[in-house]
C-alpha atoms as a PDB file:
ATOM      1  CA  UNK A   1      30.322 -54.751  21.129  1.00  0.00           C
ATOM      2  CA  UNK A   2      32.276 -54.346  24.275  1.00  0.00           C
ATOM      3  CA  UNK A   3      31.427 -51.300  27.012  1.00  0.00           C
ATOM      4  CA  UNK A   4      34.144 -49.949  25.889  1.00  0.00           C
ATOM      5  CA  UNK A   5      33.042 -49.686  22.598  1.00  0.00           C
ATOM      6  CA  UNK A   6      29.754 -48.853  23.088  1.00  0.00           C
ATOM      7  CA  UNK A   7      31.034 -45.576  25.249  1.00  0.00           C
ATOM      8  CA  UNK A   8      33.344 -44.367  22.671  1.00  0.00           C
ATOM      9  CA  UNK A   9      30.387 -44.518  20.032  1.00  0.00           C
ATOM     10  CA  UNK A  10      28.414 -42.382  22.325  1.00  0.00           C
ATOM     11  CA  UNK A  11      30.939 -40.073  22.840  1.00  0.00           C
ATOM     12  CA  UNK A  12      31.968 -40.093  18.941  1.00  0.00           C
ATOM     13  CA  UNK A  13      27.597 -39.304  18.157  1.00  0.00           C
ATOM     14  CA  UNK A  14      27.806 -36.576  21.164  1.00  0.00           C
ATOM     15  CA  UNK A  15      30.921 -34.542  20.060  1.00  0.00           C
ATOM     16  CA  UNK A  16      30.515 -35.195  16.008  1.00  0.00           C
ATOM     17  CA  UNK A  17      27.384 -33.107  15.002  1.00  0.00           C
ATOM     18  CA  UNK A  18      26.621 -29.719  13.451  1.00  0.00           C
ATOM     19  CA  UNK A  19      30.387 -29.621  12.684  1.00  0.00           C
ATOM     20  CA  UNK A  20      31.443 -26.804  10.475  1.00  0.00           C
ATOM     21  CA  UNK A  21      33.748 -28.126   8.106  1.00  0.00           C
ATOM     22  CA  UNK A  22      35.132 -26.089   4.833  1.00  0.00           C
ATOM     23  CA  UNK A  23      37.130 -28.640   3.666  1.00  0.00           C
ATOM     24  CA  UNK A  24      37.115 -32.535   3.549  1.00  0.00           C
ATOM     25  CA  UNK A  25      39.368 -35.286   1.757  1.00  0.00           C
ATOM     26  CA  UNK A  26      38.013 -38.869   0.897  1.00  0.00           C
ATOM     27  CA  UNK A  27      39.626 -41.999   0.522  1.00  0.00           C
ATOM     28  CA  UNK A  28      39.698 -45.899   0.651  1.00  0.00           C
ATOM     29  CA  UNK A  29      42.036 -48.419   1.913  1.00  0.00           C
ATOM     30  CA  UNK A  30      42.304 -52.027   0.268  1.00  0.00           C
ATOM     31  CA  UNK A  31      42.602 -54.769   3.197  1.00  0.00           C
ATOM     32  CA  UNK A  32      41.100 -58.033   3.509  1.00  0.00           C
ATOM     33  CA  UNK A  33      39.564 -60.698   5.528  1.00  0.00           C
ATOM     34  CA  UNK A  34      41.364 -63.836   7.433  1.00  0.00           C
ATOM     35  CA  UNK A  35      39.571 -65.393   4.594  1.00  0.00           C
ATOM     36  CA  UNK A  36      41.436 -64.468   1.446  1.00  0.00           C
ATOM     37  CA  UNK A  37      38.804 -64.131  -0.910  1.00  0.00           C
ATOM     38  CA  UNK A  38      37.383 -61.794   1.670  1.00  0.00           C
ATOM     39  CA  UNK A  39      38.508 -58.106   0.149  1.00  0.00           C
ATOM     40  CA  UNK A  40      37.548 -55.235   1.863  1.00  0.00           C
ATOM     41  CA  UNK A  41      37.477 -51.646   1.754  1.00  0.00           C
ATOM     42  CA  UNK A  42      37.895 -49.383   4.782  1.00  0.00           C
ATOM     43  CA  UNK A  43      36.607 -45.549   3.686  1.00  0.00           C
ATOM     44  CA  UNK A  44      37.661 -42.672   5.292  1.00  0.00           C
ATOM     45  CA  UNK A  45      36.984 -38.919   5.319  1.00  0.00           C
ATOM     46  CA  UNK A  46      39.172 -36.065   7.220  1.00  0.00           C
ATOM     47  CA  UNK A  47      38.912 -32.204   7.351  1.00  0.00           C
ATOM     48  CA  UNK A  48      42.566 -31.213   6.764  1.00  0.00           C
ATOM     49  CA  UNK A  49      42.439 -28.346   9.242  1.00  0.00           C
ATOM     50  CA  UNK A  50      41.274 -29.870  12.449  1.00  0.00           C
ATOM     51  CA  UNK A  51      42.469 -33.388  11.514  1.00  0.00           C
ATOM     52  CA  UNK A  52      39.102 -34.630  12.451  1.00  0.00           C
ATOM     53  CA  UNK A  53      38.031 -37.943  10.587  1.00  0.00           C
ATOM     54  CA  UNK A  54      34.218 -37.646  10.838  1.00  0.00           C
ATOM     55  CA  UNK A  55      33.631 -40.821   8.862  1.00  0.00           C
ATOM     56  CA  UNK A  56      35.085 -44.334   9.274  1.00  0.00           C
ATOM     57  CA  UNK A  57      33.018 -46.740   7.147  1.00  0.00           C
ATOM     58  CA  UNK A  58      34.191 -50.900   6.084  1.00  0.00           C
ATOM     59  CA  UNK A  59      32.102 -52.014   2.997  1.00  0.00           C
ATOM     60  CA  UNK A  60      32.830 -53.018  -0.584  1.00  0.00           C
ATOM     61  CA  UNK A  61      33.932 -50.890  -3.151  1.00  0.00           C
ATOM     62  CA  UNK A  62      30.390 -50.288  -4.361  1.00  0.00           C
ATOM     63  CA  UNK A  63      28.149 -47.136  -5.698  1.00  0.00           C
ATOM     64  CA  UNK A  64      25.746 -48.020  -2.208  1.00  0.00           C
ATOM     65  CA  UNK A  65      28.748 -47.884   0.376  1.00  0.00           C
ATOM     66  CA  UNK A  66      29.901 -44.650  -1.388  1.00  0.00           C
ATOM     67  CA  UNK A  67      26.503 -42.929  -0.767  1.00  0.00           C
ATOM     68  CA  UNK A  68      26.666 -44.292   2.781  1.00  0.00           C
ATOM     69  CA  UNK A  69      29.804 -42.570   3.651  1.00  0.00           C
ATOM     70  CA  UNK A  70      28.509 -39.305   2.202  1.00  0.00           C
ATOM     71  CA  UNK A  71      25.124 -39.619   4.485  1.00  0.00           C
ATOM     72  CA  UNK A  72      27.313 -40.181   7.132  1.00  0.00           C
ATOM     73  CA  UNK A  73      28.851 -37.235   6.340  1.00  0.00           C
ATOM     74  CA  UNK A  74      26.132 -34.969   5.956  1.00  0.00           C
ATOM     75  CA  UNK A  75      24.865 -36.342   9.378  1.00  0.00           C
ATOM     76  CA  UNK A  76      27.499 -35.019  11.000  1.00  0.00           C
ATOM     77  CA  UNK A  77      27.806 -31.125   9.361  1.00  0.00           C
ATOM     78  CA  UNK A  78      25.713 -27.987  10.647  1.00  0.00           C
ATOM     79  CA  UNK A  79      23.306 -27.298   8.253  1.00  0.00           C
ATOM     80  CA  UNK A  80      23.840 -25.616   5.150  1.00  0.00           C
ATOM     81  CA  UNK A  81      27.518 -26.810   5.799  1.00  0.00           C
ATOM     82  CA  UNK A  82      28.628 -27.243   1.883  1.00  0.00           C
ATOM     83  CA  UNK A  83      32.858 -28.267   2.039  1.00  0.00           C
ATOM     84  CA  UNK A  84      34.835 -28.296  -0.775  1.00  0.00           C
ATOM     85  CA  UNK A  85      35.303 -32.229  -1.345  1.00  0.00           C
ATOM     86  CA  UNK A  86      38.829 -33.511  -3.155  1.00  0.00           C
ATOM     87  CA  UNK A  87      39.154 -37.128  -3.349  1.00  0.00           C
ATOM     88  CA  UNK A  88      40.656 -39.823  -6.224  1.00  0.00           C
ATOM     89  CA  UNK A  89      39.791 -40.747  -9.508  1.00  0.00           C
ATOM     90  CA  UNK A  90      36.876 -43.030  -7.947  1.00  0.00           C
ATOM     91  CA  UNK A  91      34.324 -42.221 -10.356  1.00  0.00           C
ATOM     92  CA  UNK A  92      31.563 -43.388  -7.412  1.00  0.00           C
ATOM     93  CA  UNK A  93      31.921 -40.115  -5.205  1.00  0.00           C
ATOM     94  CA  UNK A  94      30.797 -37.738  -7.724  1.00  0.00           C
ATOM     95  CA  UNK A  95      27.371 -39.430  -7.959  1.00  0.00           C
ATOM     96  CA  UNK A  96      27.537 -39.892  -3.938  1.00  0.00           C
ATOM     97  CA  UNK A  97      28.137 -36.322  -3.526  1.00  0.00           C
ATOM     98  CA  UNK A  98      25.514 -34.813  -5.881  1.00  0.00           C
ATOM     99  CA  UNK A  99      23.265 -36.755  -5.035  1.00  0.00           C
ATOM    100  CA  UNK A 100      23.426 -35.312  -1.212  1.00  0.00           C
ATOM    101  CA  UNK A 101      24.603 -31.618  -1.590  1.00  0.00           C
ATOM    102  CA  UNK A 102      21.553 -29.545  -3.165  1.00  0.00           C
ATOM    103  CA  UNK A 103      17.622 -28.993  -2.108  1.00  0.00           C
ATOM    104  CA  UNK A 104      14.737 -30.026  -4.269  1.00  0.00           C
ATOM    105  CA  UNK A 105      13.358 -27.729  -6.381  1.00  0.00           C
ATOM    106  CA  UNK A 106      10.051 -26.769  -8.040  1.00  0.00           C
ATOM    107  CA  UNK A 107       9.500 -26.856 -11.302  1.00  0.00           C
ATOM    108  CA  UNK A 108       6.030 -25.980 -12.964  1.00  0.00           C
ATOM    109  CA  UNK A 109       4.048 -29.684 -11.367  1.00  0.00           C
ATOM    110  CA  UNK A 110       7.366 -30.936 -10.775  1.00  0.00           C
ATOM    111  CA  UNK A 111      10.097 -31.789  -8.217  1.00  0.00           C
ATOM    112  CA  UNK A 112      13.507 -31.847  -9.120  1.00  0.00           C
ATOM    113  CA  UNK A 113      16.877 -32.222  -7.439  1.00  0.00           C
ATOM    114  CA  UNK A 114      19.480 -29.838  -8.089  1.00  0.00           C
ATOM    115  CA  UNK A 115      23.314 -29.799  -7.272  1.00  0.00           C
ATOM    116  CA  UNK A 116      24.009 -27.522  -4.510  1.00  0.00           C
ATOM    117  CA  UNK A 117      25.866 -24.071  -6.968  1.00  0.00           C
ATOM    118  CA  UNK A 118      28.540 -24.174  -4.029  1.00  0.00           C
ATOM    119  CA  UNK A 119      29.382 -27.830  -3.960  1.00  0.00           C
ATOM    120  CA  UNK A 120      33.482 -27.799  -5.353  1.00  0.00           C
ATOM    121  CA  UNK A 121      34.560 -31.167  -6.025  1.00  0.00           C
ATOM    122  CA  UNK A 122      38.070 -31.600  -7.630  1.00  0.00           C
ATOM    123  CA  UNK A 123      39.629 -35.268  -8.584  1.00  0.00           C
ATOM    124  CA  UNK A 124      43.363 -36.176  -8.901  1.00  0.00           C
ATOM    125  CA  UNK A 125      43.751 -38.856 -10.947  1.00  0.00           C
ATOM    126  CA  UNK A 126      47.338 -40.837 -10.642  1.00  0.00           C
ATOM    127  CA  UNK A 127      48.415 -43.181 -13.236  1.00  0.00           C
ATOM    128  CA  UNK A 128      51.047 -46.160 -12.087  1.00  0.00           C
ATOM    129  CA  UNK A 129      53.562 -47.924 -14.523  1.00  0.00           C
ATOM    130  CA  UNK A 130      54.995 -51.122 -12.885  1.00  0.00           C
ATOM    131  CA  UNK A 131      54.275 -49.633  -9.658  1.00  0.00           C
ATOM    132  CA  UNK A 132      55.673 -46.359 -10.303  1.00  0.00           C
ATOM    133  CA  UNK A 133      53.391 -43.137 -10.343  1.00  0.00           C
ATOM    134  CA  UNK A 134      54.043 -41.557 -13.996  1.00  0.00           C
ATOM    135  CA  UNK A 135      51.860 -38.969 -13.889  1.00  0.00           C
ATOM    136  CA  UNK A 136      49.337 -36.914 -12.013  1.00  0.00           C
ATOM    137  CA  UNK A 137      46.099 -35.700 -13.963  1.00  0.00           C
ATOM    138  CA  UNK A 138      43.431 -33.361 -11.553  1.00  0.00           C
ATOM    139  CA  UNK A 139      40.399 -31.862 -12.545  1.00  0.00           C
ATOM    140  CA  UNK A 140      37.051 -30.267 -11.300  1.00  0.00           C
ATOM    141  CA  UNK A 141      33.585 -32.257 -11.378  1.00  0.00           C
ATOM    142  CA  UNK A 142      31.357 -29.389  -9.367  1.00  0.00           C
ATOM    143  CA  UNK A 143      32.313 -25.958  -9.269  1.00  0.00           C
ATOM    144  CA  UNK A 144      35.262 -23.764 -10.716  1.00  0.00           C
ATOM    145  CA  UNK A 145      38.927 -23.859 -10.605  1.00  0.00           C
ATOM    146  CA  UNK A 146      38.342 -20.068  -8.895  1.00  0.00           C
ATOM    147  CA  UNK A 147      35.924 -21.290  -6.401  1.00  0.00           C
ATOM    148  CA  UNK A 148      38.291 -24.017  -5.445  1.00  0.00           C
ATOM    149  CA  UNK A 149      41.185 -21.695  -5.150  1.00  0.00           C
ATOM    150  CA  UNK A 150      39.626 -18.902  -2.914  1.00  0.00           C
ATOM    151  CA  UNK A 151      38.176 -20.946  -0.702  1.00  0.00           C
ATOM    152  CA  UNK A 152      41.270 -23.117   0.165  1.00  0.00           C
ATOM    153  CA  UNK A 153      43.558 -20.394   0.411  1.00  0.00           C
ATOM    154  CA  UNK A 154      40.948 -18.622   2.619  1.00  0.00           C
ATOM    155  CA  UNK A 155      41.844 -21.905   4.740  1.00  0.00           C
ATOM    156  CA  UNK A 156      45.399 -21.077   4.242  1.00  0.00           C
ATOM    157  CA  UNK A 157      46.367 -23.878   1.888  1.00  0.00           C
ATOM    158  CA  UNK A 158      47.824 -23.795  -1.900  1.00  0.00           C
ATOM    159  CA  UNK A 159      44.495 -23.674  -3.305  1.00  0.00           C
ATOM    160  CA  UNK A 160      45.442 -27.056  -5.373  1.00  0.00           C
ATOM    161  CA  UNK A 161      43.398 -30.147  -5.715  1.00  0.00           C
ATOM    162  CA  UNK A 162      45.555 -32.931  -3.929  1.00  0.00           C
ATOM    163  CA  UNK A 163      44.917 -35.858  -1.274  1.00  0.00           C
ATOM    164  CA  UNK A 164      47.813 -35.369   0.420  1.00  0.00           C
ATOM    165  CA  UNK A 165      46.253 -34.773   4.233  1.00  0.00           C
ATOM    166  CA  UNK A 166      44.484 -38.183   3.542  1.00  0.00           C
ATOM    167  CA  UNK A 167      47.065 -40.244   1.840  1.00  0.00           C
ATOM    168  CA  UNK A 168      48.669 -39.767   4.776  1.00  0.00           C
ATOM    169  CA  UNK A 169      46.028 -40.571   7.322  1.00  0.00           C
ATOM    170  CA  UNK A 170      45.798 -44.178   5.539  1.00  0.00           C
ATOM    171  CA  UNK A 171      49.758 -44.668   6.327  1.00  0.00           C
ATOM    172  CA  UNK A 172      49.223 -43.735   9.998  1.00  0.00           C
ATOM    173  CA  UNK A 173      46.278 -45.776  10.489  1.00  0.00           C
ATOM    174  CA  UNK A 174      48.220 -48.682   8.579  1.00  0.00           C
ATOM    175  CA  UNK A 175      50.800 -48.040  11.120  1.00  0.00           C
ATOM    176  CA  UNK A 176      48.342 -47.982  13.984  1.00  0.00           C
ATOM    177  CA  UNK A 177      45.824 -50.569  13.433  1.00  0.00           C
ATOM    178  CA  UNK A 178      47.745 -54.170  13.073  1.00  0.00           C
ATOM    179  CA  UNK A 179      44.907 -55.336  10.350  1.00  0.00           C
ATOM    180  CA  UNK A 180      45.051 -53.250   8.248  1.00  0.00           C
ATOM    181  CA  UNK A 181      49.376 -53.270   7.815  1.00  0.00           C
ATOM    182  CA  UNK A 182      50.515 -54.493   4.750  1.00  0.00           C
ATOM    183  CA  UNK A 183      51.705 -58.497   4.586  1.00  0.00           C
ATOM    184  CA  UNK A 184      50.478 -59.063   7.944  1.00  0.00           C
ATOM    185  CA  UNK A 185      49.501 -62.172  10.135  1.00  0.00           C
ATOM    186  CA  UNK A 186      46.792 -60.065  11.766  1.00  0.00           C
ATOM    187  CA  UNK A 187      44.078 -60.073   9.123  1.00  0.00           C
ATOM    188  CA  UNK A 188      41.176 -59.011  10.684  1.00  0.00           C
ATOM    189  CA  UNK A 189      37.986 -62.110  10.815  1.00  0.00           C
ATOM    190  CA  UNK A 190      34.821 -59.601  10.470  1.00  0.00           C
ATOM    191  CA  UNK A 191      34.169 -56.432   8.726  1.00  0.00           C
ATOM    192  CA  UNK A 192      32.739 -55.221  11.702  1.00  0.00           C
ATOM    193  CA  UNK A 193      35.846 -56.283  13.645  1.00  0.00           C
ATOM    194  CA  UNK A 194      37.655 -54.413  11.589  1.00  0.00           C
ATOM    195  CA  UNK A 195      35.891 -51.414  12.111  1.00  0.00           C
ATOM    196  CA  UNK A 196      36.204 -51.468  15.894  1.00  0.00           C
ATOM    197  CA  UNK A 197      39.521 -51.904  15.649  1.00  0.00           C
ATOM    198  CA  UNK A 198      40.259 -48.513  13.390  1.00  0.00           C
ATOM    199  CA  UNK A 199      37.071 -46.652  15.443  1.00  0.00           C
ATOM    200  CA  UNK A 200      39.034 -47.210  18.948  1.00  0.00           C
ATOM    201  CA  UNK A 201      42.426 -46.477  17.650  1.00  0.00           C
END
C-alpha cells in the first residue's frame, strides 16, 4: 500500500465514525480478475441523502462477505443508529442484517438475540427475460410498509422501496474506475488491487 493510500485510509477511519445515517442502499457489482476464472464481487453501501458510501468491500458473493459489509457498517454509525436498509433480491443481507441490528436479551437462564423492532428492510426483486427487465416485485423482510413510508418521506423521498440512488452509484464508479468497466482490457490482477483502485477514486 502506497503513502498515498495509507493517508486516505486514515482520513476515510477519522471522518467515517458515529455517522448518523437514516437511510442506506446496498449493492454488488460483478467484475473479475486478469485471470478469467477469477470472478469477483465489489459491495457497496451509500446513504442516499449525503451521497456518502461508508462501505467499499471486494469478496465473493458469499453469506461471510455479506456479514462483513454489514460490520463494517455498523462500525461506522453512532450508536443506536438503526437506518432503514433497501437492497436486491440477495437473499444473504437479510441474515447479515439481523444478525447485527438488535441487543441480546434475557430470557429466564437464557440469552437470546433479538431483531432490533426498528430495523426496516425492504427488497426489490427484478426479473430479466433475454436481458430485458419484465417485471419489478418489492417487499418488506423487517418492519412495516408504514414504518418504511414515514420514515423516508420524513427524509423527503417517495417513501417506496427502490435501489435507484445505488444502481446508479455502480454506473458512475463503472465509469470512474477503468477495472471495473464493462469489456475492458484493464481487468484488475488482485482483489485488493481492485479495492484501492475504487477506495482512491
Amino acid at each position: 500500500m502506497c503513502i498515498r493510500d495509507r493517508h486516505a485510509d486514515r482520513v476515510h477511519q477519522h471522518l467515517f465514525q458515529r455517522l448518523h445515517l437514516p437511510h442506506v442502499q446496498l449493492d454488488e457489482l460483478r467484475t473479475r480478475l486478469r485471470l478469467r476464472s477469477g470472478v469477483l464481487w465489489l459491495w457497496l453501501v451509500i446513504d442516499p441523502c449525503t451521497k456518502i458510501i461508508p462501505v467499499l468491500h471486494c469478496g465473493p458473493r458469499t453469506q461471510q462477505t455479506a456479514h462483513a459489509v454489514v460490520h463494517a457498517l455498523c462500525a461506522v454509525l453512532a450508536p443506536g443508529c438503526v437506518p432503514v436498509v433497501t437492497s436486491d433480491g440477495l437473499p444473504l443481507y437479510y441474515y447479515a442484517l439481523t444478525a447485527h441490528f438488535g441487543p441480546w436479551v434475557q430470557r429466564g437462564r437464557r440469552r437470546c438475540w433479538q431483531v432490533a423492532q426498528t430495523l426496516v428492510y425492504g427488497q426489490v426483486f427484478k426479473r430479466y427475460r433475454r436481458r430485458r427487465l419484465v417485471a419489478v416485485t418489492r417487499r418488506m423482510l423487517c418492519g412495516t410498509a408504514q414504518q418504511r413510508w414515514e420514515a423516508l418521506q420524513r427524509l423527503g423521498l417517495s417513501g417506496r422501496v427502490h435501489t435507484a440512488f445505488v444502481e446508479r452509484l455502480n454506473l458512475t464508479v463503472r465509469h470512474g474506475v477503468a477495472a471495473l468497466t464493462r469489456r475492458t482490457w484493464a481487468t484488475a490482477q488482485t482483489a485488493s488491487g481492485l479495492l484501492l483502485q475504487t477506495e482512491w477514486w
